[in-house]
N, C-alpha and C. Protein backbone atom coordinates (compact mmCIF):
# COMPACT_ATOMS: atom_id res chain seq x y z
N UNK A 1 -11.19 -187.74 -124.51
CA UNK A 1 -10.14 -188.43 -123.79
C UNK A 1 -10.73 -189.31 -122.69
N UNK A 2 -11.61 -188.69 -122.05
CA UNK A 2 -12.27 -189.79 -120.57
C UNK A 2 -13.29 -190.60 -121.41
N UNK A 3 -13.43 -190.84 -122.66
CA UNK A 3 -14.48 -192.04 -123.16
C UNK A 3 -13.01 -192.69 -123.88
N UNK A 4 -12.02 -192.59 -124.13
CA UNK A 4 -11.04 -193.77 -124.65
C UNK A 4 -10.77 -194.28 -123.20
N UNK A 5 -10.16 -193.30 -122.13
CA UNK A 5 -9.52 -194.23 -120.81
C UNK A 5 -10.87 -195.41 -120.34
N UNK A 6 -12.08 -194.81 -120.35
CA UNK A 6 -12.73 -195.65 -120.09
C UNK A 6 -13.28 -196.83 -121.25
N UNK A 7 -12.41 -196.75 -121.75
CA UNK A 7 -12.88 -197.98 -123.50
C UNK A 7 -11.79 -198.58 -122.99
N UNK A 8 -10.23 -198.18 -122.10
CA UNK A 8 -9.49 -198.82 -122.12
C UNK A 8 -9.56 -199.76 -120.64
N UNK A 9 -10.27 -199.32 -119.66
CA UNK A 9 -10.27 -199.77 -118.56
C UNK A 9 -11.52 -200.97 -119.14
N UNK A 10 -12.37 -200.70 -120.11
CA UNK A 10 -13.29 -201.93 -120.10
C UNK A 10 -12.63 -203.38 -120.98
N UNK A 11 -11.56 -202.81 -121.75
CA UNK A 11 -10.74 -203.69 -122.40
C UNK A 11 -10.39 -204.59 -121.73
N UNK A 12 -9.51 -203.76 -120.54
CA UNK A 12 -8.92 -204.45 -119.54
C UNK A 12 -9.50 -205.70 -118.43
N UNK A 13 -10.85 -204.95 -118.64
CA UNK A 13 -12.01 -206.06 -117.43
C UNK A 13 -12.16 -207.14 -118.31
N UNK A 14 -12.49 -207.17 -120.14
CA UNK A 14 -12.67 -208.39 -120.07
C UNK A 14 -12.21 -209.63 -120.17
N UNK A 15 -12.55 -211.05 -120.51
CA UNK A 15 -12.07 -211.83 -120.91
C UNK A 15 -11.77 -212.16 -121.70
N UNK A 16 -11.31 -213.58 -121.86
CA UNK A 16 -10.14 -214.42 -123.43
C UNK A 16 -11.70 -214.62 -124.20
N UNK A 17 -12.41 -214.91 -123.82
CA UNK A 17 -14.30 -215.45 -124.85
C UNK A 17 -15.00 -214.33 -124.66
N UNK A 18 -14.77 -212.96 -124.32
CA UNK A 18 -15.21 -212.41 -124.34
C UNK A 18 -15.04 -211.25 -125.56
N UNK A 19 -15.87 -210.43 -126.73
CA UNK A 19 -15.43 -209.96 -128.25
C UNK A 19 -16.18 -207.96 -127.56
N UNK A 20 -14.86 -207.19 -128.61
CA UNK A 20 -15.16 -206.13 -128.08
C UNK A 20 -15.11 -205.06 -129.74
N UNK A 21 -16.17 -204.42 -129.34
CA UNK A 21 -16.50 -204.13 -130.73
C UNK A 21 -15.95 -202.28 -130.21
N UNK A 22 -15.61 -201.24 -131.64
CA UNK A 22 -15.57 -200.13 -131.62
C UNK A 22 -16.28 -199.45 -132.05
N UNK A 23 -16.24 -198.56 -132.45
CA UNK A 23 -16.98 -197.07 -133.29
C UNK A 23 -16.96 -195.45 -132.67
N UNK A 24 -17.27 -195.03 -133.96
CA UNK A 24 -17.06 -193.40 -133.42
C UNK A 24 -18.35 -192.92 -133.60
N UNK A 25 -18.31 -192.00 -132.61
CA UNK A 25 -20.00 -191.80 -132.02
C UNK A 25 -20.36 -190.52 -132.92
N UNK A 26 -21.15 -190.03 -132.95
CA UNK A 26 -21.66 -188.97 -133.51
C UNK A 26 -20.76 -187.77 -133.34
N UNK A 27 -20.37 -187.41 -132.23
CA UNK A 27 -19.53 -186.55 -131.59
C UNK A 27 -17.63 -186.64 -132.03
N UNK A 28 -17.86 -188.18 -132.52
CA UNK A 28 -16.51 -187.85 -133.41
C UNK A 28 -15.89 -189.15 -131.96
N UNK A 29 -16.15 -189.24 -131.09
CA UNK A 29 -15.56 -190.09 -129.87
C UNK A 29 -15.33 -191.91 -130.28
N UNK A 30 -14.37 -192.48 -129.76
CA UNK A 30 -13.93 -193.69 -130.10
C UNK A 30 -14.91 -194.19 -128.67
N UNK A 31 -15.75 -195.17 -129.34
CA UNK A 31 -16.63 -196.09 -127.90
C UNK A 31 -16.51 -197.08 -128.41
N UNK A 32 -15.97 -197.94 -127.01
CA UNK A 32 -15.53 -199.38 -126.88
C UNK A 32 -17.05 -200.02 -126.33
N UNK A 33 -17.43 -201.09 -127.04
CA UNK A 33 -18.61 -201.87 -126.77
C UNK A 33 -18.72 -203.88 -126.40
N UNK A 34 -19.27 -204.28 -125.64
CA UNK A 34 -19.52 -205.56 -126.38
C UNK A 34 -20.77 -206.11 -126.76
N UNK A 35 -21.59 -204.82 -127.92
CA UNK A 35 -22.26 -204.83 -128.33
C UNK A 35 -22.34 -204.18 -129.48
N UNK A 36 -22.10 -205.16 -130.92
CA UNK A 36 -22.43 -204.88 -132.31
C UNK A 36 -23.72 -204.50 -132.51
N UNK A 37 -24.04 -203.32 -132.04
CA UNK A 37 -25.28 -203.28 -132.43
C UNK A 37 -25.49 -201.91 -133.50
N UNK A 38 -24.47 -201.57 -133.31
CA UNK A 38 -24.29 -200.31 -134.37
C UNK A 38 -23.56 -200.90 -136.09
N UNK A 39 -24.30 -199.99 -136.77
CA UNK A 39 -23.52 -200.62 -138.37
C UNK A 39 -22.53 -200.21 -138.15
N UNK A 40 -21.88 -199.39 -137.76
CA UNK A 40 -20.20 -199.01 -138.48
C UNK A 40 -19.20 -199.83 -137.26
N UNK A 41 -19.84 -200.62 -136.00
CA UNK A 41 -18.99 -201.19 -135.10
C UNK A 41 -17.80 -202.10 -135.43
N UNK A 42 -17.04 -201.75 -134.91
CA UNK A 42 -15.78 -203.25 -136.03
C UNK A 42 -15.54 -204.20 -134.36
N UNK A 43 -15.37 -205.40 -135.40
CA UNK A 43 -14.74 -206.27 -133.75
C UNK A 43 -13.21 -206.10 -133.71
N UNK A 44 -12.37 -206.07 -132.65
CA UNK A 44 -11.57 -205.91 -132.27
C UNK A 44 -10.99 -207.44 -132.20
N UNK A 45 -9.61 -207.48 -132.34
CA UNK A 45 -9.13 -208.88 -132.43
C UNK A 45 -8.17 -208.50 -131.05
N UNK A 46 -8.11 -209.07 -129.98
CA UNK A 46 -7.48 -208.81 -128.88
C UNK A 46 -6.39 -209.88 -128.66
N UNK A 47 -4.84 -209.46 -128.18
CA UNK A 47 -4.36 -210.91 -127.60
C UNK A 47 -4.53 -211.38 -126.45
N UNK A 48 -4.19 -212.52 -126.18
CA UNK A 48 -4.76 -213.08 -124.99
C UNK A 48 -3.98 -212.34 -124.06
N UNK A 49 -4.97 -212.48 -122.76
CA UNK A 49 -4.67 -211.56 -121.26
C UNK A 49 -3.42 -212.43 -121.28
N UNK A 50 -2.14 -211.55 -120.39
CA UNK A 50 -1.35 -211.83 -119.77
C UNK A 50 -1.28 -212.64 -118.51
N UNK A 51 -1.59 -213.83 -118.46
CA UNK A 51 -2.13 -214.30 -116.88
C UNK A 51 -0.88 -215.25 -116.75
N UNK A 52 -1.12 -215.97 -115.34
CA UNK A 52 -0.29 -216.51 -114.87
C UNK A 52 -0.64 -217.90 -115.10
N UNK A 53 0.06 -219.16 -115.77
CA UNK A 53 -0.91 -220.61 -115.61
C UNK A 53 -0.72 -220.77 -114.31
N UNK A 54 -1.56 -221.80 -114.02
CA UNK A 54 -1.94 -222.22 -112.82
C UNK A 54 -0.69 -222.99 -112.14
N UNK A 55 -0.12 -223.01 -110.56
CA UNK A 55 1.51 -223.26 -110.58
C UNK A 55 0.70 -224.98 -110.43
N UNK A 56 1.51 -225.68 -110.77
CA UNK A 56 1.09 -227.41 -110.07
C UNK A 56 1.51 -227.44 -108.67
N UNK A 57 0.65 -228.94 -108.11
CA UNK A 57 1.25 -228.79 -107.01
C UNK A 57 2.35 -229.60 -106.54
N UNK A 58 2.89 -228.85 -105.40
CA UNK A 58 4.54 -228.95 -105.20
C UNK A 58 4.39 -230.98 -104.94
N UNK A 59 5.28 -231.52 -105.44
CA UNK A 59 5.78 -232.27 -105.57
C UNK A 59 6.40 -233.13 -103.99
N UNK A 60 6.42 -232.34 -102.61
CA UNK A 60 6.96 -232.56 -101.37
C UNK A 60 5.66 -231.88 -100.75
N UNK A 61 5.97 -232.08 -99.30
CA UNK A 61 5.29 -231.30 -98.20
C UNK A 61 5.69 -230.44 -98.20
N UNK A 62 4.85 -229.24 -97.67
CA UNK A 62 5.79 -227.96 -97.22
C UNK A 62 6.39 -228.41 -96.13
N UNK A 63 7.39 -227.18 -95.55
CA UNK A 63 7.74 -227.73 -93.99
C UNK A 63 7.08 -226.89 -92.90
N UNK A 64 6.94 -227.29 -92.18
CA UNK A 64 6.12 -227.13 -90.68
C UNK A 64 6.59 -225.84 -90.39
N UNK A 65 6.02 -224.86 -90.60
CA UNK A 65 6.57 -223.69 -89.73
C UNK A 65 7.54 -223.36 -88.56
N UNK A 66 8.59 -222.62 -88.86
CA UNK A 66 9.50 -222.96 -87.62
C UNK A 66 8.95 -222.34 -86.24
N UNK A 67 9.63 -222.96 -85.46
CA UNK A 67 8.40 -222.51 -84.14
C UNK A 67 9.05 -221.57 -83.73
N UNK A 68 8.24 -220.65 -82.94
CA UNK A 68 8.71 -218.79 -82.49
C UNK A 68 9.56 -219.42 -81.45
N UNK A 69 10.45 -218.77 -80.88
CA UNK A 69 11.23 -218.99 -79.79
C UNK A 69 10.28 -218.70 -78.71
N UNK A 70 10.53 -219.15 -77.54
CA UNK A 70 9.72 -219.33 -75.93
C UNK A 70 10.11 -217.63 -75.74
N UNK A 71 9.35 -216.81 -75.08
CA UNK A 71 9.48 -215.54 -75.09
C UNK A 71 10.05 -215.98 -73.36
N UNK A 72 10.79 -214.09 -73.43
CA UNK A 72 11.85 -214.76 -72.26
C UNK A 72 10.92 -214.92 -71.11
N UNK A 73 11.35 -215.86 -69.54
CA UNK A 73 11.25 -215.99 -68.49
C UNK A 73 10.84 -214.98 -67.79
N UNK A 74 11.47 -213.42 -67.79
CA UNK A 74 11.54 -212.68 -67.42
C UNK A 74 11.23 -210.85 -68.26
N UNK A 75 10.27 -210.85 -67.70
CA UNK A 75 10.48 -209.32 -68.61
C UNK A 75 11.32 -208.39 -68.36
N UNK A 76 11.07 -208.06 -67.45
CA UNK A 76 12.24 -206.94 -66.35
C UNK A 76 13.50 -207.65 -65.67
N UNK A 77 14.73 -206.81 -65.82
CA UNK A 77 16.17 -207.61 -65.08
C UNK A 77 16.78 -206.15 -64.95
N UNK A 78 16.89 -205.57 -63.83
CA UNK A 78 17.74 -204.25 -63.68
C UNK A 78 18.04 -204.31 -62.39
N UNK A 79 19.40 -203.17 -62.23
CA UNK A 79 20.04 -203.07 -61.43
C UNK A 79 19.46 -201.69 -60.85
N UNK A 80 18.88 -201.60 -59.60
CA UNK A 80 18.06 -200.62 -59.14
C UNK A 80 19.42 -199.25 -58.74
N UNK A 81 20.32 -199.63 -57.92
CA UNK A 81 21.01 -198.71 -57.11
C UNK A 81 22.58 -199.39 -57.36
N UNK A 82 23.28 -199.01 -57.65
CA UNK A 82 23.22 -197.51 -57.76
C UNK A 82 22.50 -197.43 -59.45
N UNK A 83 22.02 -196.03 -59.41
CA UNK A 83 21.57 -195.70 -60.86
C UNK A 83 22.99 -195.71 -62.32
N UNK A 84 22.08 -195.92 -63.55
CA UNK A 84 23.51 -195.58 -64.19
C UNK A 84 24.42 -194.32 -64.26
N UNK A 85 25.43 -195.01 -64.56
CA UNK A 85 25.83 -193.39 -64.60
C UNK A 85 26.04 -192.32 -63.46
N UNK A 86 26.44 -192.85 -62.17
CA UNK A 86 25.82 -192.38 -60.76
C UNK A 86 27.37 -192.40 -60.08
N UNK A 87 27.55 -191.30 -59.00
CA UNK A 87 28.85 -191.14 -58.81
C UNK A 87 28.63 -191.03 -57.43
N UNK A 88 29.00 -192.42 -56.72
CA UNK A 88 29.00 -192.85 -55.16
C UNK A 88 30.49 -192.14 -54.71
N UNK A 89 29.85 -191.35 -53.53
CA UNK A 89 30.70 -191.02 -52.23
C UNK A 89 30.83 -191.63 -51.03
N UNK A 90 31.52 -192.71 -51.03
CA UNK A 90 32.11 -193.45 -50.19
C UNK A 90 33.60 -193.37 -49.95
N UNK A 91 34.16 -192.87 -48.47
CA UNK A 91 35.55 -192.86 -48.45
C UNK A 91 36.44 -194.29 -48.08
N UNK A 92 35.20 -195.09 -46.92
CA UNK A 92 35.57 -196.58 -47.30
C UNK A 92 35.23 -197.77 -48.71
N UNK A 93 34.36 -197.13 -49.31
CA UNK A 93 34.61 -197.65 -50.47
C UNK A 93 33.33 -199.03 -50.66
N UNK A 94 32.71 -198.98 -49.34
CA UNK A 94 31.60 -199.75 -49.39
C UNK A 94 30.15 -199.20 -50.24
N UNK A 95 29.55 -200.34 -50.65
CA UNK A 95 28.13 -199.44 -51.88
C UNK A 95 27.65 -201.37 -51.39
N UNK A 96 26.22 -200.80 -51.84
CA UNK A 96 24.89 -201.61 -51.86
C UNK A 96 24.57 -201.91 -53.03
N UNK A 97 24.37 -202.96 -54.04
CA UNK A 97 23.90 -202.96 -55.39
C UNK A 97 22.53 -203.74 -54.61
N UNK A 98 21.52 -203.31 -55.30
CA UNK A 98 19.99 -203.71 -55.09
C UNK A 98 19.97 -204.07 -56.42
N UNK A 99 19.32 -205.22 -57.35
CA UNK A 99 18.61 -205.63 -58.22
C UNK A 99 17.28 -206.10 -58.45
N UNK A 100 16.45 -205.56 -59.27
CA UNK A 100 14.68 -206.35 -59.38
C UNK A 100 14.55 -206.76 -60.62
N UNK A 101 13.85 -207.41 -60.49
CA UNK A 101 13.29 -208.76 -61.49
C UNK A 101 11.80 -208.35 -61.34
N UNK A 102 11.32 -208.96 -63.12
CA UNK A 102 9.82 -209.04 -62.97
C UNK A 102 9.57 -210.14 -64.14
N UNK A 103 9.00 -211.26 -63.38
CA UNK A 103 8.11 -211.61 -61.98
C UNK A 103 9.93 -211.69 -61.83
N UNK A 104 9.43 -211.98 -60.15
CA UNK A 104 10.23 -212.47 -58.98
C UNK A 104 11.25 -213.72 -59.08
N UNK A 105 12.32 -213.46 -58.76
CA UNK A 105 13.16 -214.47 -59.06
C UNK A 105 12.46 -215.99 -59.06
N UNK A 106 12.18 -216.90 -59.93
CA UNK A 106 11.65 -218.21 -59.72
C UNK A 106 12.42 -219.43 -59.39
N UNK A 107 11.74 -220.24 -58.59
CA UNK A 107 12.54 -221.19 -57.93
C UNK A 107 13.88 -222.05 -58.64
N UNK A 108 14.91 -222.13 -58.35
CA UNK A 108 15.96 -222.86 -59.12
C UNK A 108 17.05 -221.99 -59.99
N UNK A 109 16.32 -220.45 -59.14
CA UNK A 109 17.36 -219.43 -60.20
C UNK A 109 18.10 -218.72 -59.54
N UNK A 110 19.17 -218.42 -59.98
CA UNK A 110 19.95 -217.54 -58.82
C UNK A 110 20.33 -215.80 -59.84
N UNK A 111 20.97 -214.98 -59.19
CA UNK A 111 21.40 -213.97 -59.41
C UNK A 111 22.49 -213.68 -59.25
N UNK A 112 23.49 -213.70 -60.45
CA UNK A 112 25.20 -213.38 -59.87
C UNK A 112 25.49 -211.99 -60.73
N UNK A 113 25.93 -211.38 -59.92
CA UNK A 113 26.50 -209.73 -59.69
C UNK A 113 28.02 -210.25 -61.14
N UNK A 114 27.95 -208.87 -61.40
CA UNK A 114 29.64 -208.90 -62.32
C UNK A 114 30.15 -207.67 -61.98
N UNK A 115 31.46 -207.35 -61.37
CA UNK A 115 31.84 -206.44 -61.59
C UNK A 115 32.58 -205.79 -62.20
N UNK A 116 33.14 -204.69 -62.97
CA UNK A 116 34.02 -205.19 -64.47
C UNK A 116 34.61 -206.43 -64.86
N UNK A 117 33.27 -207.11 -64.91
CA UNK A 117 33.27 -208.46 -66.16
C UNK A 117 33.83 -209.32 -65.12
N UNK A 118 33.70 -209.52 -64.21
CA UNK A 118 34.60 -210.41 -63.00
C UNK A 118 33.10 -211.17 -61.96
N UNK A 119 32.69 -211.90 -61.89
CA UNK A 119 31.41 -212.44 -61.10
C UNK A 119 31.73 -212.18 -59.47
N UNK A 120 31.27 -211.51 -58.80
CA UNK A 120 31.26 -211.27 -57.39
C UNK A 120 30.83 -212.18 -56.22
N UNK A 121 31.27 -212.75 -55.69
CA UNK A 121 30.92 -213.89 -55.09
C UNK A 121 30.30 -214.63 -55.69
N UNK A 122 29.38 -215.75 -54.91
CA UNK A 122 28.91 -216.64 -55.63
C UNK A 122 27.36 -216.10 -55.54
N UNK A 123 26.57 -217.37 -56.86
CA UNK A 123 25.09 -216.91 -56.81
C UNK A 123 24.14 -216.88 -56.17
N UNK A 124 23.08 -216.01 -55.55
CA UNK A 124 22.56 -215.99 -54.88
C UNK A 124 20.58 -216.07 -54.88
N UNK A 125 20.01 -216.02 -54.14
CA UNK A 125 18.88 -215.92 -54.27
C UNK A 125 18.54 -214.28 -54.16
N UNK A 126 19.10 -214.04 -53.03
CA UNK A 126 18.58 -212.72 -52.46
C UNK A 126 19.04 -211.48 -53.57
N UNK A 127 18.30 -210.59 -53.90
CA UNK A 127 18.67 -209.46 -54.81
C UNK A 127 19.84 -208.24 -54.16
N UNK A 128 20.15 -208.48 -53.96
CA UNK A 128 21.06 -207.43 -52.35
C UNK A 128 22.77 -207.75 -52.58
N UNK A 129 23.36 -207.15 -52.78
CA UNK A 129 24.81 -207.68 -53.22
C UNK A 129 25.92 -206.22 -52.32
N UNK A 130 26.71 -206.55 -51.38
CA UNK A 130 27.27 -205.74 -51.05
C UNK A 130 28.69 -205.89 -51.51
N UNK A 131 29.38 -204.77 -51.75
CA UNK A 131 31.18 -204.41 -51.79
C UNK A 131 31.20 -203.96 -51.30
N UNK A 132 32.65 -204.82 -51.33
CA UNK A 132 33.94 -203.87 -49.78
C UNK A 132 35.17 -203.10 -50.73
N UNK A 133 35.50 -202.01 -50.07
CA UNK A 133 36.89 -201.80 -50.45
C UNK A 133 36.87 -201.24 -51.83
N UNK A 134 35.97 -200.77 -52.72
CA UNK A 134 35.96 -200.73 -54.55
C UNK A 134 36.98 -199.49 -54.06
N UNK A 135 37.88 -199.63 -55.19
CA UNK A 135 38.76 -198.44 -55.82
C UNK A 135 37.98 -197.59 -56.18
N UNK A 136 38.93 -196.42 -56.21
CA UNK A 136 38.54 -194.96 -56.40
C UNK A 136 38.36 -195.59 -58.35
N UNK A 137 37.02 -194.31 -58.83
CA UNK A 137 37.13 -194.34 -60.51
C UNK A 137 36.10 -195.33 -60.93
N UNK A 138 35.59 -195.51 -62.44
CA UNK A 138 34.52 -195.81 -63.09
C UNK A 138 34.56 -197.82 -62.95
N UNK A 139 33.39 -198.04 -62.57
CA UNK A 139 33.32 -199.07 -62.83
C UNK A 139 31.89 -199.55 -63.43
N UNK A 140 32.38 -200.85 -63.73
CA UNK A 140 30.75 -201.33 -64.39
C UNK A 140 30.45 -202.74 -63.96
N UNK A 141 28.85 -202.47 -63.80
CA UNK A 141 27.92 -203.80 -63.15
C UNK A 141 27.30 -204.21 -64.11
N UNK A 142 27.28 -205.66 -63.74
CA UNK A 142 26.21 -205.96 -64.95
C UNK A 142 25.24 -207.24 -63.65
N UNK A 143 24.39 -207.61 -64.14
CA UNK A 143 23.51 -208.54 -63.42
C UNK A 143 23.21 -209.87 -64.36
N UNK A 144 23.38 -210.81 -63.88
CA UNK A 144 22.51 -212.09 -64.94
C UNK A 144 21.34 -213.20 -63.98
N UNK A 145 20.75 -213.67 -64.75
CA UNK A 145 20.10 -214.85 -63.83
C UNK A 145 20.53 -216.46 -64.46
N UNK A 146 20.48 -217.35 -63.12
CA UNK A 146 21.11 -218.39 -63.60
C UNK A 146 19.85 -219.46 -63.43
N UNK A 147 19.99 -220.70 -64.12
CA UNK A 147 19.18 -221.48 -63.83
C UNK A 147 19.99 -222.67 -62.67
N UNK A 148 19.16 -223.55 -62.53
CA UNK A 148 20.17 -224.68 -61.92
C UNK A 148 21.38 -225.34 -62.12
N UNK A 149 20.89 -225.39 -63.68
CA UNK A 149 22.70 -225.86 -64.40
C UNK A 149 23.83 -224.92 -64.75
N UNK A 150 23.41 -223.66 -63.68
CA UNK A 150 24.24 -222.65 -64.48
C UNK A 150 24.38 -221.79 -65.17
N UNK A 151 23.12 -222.41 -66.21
CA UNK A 151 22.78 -221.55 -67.53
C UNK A 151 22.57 -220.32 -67.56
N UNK A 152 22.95 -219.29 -68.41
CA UNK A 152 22.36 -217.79 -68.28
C UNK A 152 20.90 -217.60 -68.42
N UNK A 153 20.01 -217.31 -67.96
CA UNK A 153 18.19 -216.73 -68.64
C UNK A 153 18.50 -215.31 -69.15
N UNK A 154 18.94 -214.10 -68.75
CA UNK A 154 18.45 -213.68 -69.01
C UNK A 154 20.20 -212.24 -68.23
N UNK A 155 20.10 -211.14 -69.08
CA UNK A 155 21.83 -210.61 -68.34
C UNK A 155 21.49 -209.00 -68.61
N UNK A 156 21.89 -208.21 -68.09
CA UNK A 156 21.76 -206.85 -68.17
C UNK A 156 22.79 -206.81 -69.02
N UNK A 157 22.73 -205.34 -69.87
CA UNK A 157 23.86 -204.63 -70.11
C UNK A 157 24.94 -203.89 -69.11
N UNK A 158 26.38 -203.80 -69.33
CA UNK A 158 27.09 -203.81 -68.49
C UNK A 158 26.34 -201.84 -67.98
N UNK A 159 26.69 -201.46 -66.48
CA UNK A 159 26.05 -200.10 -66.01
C UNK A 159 27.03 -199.45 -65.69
N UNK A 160 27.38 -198.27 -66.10
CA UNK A 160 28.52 -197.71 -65.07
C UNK A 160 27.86 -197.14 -63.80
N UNK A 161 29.32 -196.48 -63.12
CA UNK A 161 29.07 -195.93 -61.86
C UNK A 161 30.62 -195.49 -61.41
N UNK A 162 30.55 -194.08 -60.79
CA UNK A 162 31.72 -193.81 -60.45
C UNK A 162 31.83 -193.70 -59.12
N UNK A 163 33.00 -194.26 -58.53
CA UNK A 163 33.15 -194.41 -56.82
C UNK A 163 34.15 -193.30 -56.62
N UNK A 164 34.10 -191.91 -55.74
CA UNK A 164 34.89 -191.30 -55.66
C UNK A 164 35.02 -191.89 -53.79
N UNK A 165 36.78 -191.41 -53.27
CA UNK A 165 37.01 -191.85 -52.23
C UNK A 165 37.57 -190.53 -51.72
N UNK A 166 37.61 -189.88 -50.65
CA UNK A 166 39.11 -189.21 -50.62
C UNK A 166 39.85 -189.56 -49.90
N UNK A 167 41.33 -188.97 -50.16
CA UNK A 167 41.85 -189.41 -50.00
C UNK A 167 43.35 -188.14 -49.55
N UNK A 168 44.49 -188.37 -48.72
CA UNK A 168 45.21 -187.33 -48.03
C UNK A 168 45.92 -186.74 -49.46
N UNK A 169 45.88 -187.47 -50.66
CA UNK A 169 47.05 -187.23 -51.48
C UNK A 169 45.34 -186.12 -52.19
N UNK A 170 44.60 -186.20 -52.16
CA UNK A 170 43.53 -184.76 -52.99
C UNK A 170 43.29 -183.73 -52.13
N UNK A 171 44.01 -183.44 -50.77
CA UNK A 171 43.76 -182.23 -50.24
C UNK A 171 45.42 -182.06 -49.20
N UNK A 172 46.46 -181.84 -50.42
CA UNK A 172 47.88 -181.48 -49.85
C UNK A 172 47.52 -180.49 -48.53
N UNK A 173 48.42 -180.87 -47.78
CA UNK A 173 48.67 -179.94 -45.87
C UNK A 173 48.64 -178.70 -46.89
N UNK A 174 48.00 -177.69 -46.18
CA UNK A 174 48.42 -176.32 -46.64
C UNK A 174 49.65 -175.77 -46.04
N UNK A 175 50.60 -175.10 -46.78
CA UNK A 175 51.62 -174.23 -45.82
C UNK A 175 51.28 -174.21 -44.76
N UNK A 176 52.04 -173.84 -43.97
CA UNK A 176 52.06 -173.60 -42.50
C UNK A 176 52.48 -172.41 -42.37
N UNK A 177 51.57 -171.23 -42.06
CA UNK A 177 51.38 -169.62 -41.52
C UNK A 177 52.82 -169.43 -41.21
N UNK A 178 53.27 -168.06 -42.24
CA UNK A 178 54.42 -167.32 -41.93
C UNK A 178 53.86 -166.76 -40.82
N UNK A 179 55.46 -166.94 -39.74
CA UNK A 179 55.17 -166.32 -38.02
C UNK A 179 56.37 -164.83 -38.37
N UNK A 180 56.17 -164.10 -37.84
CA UNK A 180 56.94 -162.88 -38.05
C UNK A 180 57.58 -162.81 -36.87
N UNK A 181 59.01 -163.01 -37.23
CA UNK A 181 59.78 -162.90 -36.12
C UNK A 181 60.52 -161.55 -35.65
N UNK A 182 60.57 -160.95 -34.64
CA UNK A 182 61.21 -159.36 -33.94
C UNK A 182 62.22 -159.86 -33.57
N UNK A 183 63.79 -158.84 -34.22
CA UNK A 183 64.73 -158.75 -33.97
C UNK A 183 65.09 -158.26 -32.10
């Protein structure tokens, strides 16, 4: 059996002008040759290899590779504070959003705050964004950078954050102490 696979792997190596002779060996074994040099060898009539013709050539230019997009401006764009997911205790309702950038905001760009989907003042340079007054309950920030014309570079995903306040209506007056009155 391992002298036919290998009669068949040499089949396979050769070529279309190339002639492949057989015979059985003493041992009774089928050996593939390309050498008649034995009397009982027979030539083998092979069909031609399966190949591919050669393709012509294309008829046009190729086209120019499309060019990679400019990788972004900015690697890093996050909203530092509050964290996501983060549940501020403020009873006036004031919070600090801090944002960082990497690199550093570059000249001609600004930074405008969103607060559920609403832009918070106008854009700024400075990373530092304060609210007044936020309602009690979940809200979400998002951050973008702008160029001169406006344009977006580059936008966070929206962040939550929950603002709890209190308030007189979450801690009802308690009763007022039964007094025991003497007849």
């Amino acid at each position: 059996m391992r002298h036919l696979i290998c009669g068949l792997l040499l089949l396979a190596s050769f070529g279309t002008s190339a002639e492949v002779y057989t015979y059985i060996d003493h041992d009774g074994n089928r050996v593939f040759t390309d050498q008649p040099t034995r009397g009982n060898a027979q030539r083998l009539n092979l069909a031609p290899p399966n190949a591919m013709p050669k393709m012509p050539a294309p008829l046009y230019a190729p086209a120019a590779p499309a060019e990679a997009p400019a990788p972004p401006l900015y690697q890093v764009l996050r909203i530092l504070v509050p964290e996501p997911d983060a549940t501020i205790r403020a009873n006036d309702g004031e919070l600090i959003v801090s944002i960082s950038s990497d690199p550093n905001l570059l000249p001609g760009h600004f930074y405008r705050l969103y607060l559920d989907g609403v832009p918070v003042g106008k854009p700024s340079h400075s990373p530092v964004f304060p609210l007044h007054n936020l309602d009690r309950g979940t809200h979400q920030l998002s951050v973008e950078i702008l160029d001169q014309r406006g344009q977006t570079l580059e936008q966070t995903p929206n962040q939550p954050f929950h603002m709890v306040r209190v308030s007189v209506a979450d801690n009802p007056p308690s009763p007022a102490p039964l007094v025991a009155t003497h007849p």
